[in-house]
Protein backbone atom coordinates (compact mmCIF):
# COMPACT_ATOMS: atom_id res chain seq x y z
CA UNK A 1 43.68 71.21 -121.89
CA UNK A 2 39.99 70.33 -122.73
CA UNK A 3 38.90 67.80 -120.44
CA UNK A 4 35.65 65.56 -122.22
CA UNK A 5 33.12 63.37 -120.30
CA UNK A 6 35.14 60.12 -120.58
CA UNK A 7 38.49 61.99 -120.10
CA UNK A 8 37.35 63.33 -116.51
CA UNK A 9 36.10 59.47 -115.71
CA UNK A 10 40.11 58.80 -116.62
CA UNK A 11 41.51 61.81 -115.24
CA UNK A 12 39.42 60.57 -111.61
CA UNK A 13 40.63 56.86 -112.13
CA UNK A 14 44.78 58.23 -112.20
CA UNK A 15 44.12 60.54 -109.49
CA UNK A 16 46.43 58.45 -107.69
CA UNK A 17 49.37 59.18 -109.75
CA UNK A 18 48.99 63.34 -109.77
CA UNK A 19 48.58 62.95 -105.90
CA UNK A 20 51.32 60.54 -106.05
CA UNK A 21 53.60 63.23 -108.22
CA UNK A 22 52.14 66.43 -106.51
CA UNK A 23 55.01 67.85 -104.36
CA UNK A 24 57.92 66.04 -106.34
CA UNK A 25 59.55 64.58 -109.38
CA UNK A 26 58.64 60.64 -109.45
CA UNK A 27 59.72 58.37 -112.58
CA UNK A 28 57.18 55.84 -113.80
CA UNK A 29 59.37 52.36 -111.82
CA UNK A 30 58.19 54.45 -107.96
CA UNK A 31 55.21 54.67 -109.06
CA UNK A 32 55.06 51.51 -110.74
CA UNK A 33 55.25 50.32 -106.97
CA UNK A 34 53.65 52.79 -105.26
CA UNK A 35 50.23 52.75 -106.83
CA UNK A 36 50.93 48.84 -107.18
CA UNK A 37 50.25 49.34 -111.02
CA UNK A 38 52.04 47.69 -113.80
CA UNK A 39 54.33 49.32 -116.07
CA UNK A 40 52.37 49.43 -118.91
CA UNK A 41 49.77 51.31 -116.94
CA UNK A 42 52.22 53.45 -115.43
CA UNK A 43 53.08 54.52 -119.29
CA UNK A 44 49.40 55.12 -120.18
CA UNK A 45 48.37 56.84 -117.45
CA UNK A 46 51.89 59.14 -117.48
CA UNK A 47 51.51 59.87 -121.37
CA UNK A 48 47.66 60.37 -121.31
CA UNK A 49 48.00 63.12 -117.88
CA UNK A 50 51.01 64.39 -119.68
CA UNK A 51 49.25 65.10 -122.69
CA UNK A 52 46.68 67.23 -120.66
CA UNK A 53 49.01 69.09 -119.14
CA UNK A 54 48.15 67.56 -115.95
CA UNK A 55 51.80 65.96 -115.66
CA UNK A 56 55.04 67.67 -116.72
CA UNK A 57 58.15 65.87 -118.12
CA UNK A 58 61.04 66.70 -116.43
CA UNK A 59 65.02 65.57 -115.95
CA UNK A 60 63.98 63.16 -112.60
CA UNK A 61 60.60 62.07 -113.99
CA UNK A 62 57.20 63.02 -113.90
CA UNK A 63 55.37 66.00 -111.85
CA UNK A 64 52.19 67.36 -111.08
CA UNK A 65 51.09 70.33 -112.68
CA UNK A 66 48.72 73.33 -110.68
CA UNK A 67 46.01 72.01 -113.38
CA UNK A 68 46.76 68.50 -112.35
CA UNK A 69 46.64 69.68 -108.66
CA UNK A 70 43.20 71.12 -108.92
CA UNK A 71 41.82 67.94 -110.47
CA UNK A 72 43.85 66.03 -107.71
CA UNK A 73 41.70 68.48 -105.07
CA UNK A 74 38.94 67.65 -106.87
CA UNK A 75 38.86 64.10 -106.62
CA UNK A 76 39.70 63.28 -103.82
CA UNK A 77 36.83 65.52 -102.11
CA UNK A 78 34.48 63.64 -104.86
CA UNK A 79 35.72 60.49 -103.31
CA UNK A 80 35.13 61.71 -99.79
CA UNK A 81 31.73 63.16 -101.18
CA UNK A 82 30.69 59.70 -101.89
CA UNK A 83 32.33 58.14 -99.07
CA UNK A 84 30.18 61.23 -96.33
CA UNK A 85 26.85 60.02 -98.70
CA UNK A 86 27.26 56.31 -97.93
CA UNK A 87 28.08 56.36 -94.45
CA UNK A 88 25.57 59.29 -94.08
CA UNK A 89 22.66 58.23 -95.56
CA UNK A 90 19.90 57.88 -93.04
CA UNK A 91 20.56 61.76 -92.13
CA UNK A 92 20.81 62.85 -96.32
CA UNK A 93 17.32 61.35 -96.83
CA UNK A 94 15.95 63.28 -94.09
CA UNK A 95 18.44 66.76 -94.74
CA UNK A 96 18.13 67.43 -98.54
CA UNK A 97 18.85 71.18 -98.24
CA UNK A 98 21.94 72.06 -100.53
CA UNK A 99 23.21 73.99 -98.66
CA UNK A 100 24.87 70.86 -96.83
CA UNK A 101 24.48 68.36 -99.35
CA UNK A 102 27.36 70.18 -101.50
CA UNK A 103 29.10 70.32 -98.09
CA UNK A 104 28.42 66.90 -96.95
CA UNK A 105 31.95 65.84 -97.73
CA UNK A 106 33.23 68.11 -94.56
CA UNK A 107 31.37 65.67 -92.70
CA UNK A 108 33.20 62.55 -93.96
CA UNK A 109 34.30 61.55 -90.41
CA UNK A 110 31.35 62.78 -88.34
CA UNK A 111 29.88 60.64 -85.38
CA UNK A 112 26.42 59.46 -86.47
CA UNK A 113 23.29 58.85 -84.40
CA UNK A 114 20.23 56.90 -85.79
CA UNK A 115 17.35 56.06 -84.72
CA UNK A 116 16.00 52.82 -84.07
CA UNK A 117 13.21 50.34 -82.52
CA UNK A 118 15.93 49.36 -80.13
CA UNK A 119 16.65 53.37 -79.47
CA UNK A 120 14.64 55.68 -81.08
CA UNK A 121 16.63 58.20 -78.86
CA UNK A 122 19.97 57.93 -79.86
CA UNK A 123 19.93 61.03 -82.34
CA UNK A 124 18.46 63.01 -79.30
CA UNK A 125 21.07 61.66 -76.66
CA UNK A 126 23.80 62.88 -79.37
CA UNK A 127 22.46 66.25 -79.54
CA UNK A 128 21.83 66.24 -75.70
CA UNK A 129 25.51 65.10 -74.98
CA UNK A 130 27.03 68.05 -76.94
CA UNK A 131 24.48 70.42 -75.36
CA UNK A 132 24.34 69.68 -72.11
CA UNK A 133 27.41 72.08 -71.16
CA UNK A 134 29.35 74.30 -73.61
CA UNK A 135 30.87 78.22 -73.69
CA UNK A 136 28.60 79.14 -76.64
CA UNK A 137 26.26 77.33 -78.80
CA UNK A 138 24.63 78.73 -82.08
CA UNK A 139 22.02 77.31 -83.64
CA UNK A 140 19.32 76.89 -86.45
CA UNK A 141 16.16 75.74 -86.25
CA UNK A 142 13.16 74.48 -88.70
CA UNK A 143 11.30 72.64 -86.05
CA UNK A 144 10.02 72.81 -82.43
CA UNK A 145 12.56 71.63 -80.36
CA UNK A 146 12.43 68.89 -77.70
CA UNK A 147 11.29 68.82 -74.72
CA UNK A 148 14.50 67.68 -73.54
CA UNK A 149 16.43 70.26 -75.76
CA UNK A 150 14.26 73.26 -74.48
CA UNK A 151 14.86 72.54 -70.56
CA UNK A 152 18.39 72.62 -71.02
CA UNK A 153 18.47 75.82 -72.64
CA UNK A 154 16.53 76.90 -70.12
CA UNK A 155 19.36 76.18 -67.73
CA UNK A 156 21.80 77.63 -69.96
CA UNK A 157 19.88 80.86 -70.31
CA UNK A 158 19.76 80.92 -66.40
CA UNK A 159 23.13 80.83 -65.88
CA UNK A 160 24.11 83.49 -68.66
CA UNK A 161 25.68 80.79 -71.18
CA UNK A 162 26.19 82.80 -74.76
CA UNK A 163 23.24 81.36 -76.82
CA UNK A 164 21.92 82.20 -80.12
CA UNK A 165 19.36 80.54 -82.01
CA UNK A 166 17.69 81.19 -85.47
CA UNK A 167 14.48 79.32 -85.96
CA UNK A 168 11.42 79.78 -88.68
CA UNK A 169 8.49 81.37 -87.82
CA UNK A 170 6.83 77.66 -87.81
CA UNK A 171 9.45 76.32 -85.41
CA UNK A 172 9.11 79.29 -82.78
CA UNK A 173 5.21 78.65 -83.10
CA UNK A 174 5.39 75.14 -82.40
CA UNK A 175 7.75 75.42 -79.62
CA UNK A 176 5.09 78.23 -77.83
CA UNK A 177 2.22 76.09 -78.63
CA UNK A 178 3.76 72.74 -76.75
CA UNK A 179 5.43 75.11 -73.72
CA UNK A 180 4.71 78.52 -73.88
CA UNK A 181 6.35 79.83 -70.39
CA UNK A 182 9.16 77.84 -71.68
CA UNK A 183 9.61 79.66 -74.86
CA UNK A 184 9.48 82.81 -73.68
CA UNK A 185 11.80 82.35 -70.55
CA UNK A 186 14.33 81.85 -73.21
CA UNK A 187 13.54 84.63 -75.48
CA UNK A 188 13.46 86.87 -72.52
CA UNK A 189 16.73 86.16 -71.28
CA UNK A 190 19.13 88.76 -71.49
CA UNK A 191 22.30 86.59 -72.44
CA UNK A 192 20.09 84.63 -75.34
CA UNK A 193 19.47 86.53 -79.02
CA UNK A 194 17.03 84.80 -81.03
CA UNK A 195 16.34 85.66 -84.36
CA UNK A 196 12.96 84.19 -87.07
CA UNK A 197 14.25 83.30 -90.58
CA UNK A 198 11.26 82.05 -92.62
CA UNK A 199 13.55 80.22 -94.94
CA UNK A 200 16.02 78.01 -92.67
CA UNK A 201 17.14 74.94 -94.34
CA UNK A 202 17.63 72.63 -91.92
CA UNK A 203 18.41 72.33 -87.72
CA UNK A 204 22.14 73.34 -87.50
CA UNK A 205 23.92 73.55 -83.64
CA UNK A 206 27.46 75.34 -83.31
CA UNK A 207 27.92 74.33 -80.00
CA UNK A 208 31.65 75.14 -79.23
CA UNK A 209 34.22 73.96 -81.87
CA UNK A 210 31.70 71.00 -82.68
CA UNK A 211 29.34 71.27 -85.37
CA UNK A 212 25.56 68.83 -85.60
CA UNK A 213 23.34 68.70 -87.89
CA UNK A 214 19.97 67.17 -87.27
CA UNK A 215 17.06 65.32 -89.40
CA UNK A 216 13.53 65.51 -88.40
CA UNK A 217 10.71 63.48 -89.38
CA UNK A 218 8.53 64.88 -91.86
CA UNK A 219 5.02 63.65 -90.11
CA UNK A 220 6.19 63.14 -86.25
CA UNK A 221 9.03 66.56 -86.05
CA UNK A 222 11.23 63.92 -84.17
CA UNK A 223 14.97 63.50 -84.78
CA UNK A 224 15.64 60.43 -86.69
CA UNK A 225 19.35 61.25 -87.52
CA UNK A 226 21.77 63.54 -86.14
CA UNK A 227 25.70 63.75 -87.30
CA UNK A 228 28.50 65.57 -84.78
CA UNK A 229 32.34 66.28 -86.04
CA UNK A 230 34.89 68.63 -84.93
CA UNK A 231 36.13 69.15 -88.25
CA UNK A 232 37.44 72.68 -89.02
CA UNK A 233 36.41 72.78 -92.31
CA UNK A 234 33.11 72.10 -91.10
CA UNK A 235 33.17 74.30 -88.64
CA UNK A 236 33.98 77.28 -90.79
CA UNK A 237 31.47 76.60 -93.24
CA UNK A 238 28.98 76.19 -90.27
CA UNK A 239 30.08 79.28 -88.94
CA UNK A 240 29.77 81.18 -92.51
CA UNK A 241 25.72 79.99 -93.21
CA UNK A 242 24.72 80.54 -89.61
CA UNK A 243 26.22 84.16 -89.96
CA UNK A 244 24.11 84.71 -93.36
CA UNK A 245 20.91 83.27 -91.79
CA UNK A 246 21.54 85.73 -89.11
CA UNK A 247 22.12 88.71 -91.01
CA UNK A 248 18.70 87.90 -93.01
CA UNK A 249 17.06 86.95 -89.77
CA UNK A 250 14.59 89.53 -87.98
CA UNK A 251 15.71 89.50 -84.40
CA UNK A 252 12.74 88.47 -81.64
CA UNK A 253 11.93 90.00 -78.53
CA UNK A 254 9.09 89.23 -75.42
CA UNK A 255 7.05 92.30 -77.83
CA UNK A 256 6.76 89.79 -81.15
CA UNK A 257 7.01 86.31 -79.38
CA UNK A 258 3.75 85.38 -80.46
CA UNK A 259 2.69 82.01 -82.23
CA UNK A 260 2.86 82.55 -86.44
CA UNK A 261 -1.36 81.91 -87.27
């Protein structure tokens, strides 16, 4: 099978069929009514996948190959890739990194905060609802946090919650510039371990089984759009860049918590 430029734009159009005929033998009259399609499209579509070894022939009718699997896989998380993009947009234009936008489909169902004149605050109040009590939170950093955001962890810190946080050098400066007690009550802490990674791609927050990722504005460092799911694919891949980021990350102490010049 060689698949050419206008074959994949076929093979994504009768995805339908090779997810249809995946985990079974299926002649071309069920799926003539399944996929609502008419017969003579049913015999394209079964010849043409057939012929690239995406469909196999067999005594009960037609089934999906592995090959025809993996480009089953692979459109449906293209569809759900363009389907995360549309609904997510607001928080794309503001998180470009790619680290998540090559992930964005995991977040294809995710609740999503924007702001507005009406409530500039709503992509705060999500963050603040997920962080406001939790068994452990992780989380990544590029700019100073809120106010808001910083007095809660404050309280968390306090009352020995498991807290970890990975911020730039920029972010940890900006946060001791606008509160400095406050910043280094938290770094102080013993249950907190913060760690400086100049090269963070965006603000990330683990905060139990619940991943949310957060867009700042480029001029202001507000939140503009923030997006929360639960979804374990998401949480996994969360899970696997904050542990990089760590591992890179230089761990900071009351000694080094001092503003970057």
């Amino acid at each position: 099978m060689s698949l050419r430029e206008d074959d994949v734009r076929q093979s994504l159009k009768r995805a339908p069929l090779l997810s249809a005929a995946r985990d079974r033998a299926v002649d071309r009259s069920t799926l003539t009514d399944e996929l609502d399609i008419s017969r003579a499209t049913a015999y394209r579509w079964t010849s043409a996948l057939a012929d690239d070894d995406l469909l196999e022939r067999t005594r009960n009718g037609y089934r999906t190959t592995p090959a025809g699997a993996a480009v089953s896989d692979a459109a449906d998380r293209f569809e759900r890739t363009l389907s995360a993009i549309d609904r997510l947009r607001p928080l794309v234009e503001h998180v470009s990194a790619p680290e998540f936008t090559r992930n964005v489909d995991r977040f294809a169902d995710a609740t999503l905060a924007v702001a507005t004149p009406q409530n500039p605050n709503e992509p705060l109040e999500l963050w603040l609802d997920h962080f406001s009590s939790f068994d452990s939170s992780r989380g990544m950093i590029v700019a100073g946090c809120p106010p808001e955001i910083t007095r809660l962890g404050i309280e968390h810190v306090e009352s020995g919650a498991d807290f970890e946080v990975i911020c730039t050098p920029q972010a940890f400066a900006a946060d001791q510039s606008g509160d400095s007690e406050s910043a280094n009550a938290i770094v102080t802490a013993a249950s907190t371990s913060l760690y400086t990674h100049p090269e963070v791609p965006f603000s990330m927050a683990i905060v139990d089984e619940t991943v949310l990722v957060v867009g700042f504005d480029a001029e202001t460092s507000l939140p503009v759009a923030a997006a929360a799911t639960d979804d374990a694919d998401a949480h996994e891949w969360a899970e696997d860049l904050y542990r990089r980021y760590k591992r890179e990350g230089e761990p900071l102490n009351a000694l080094d918590a001092s503003p970057v010049a």
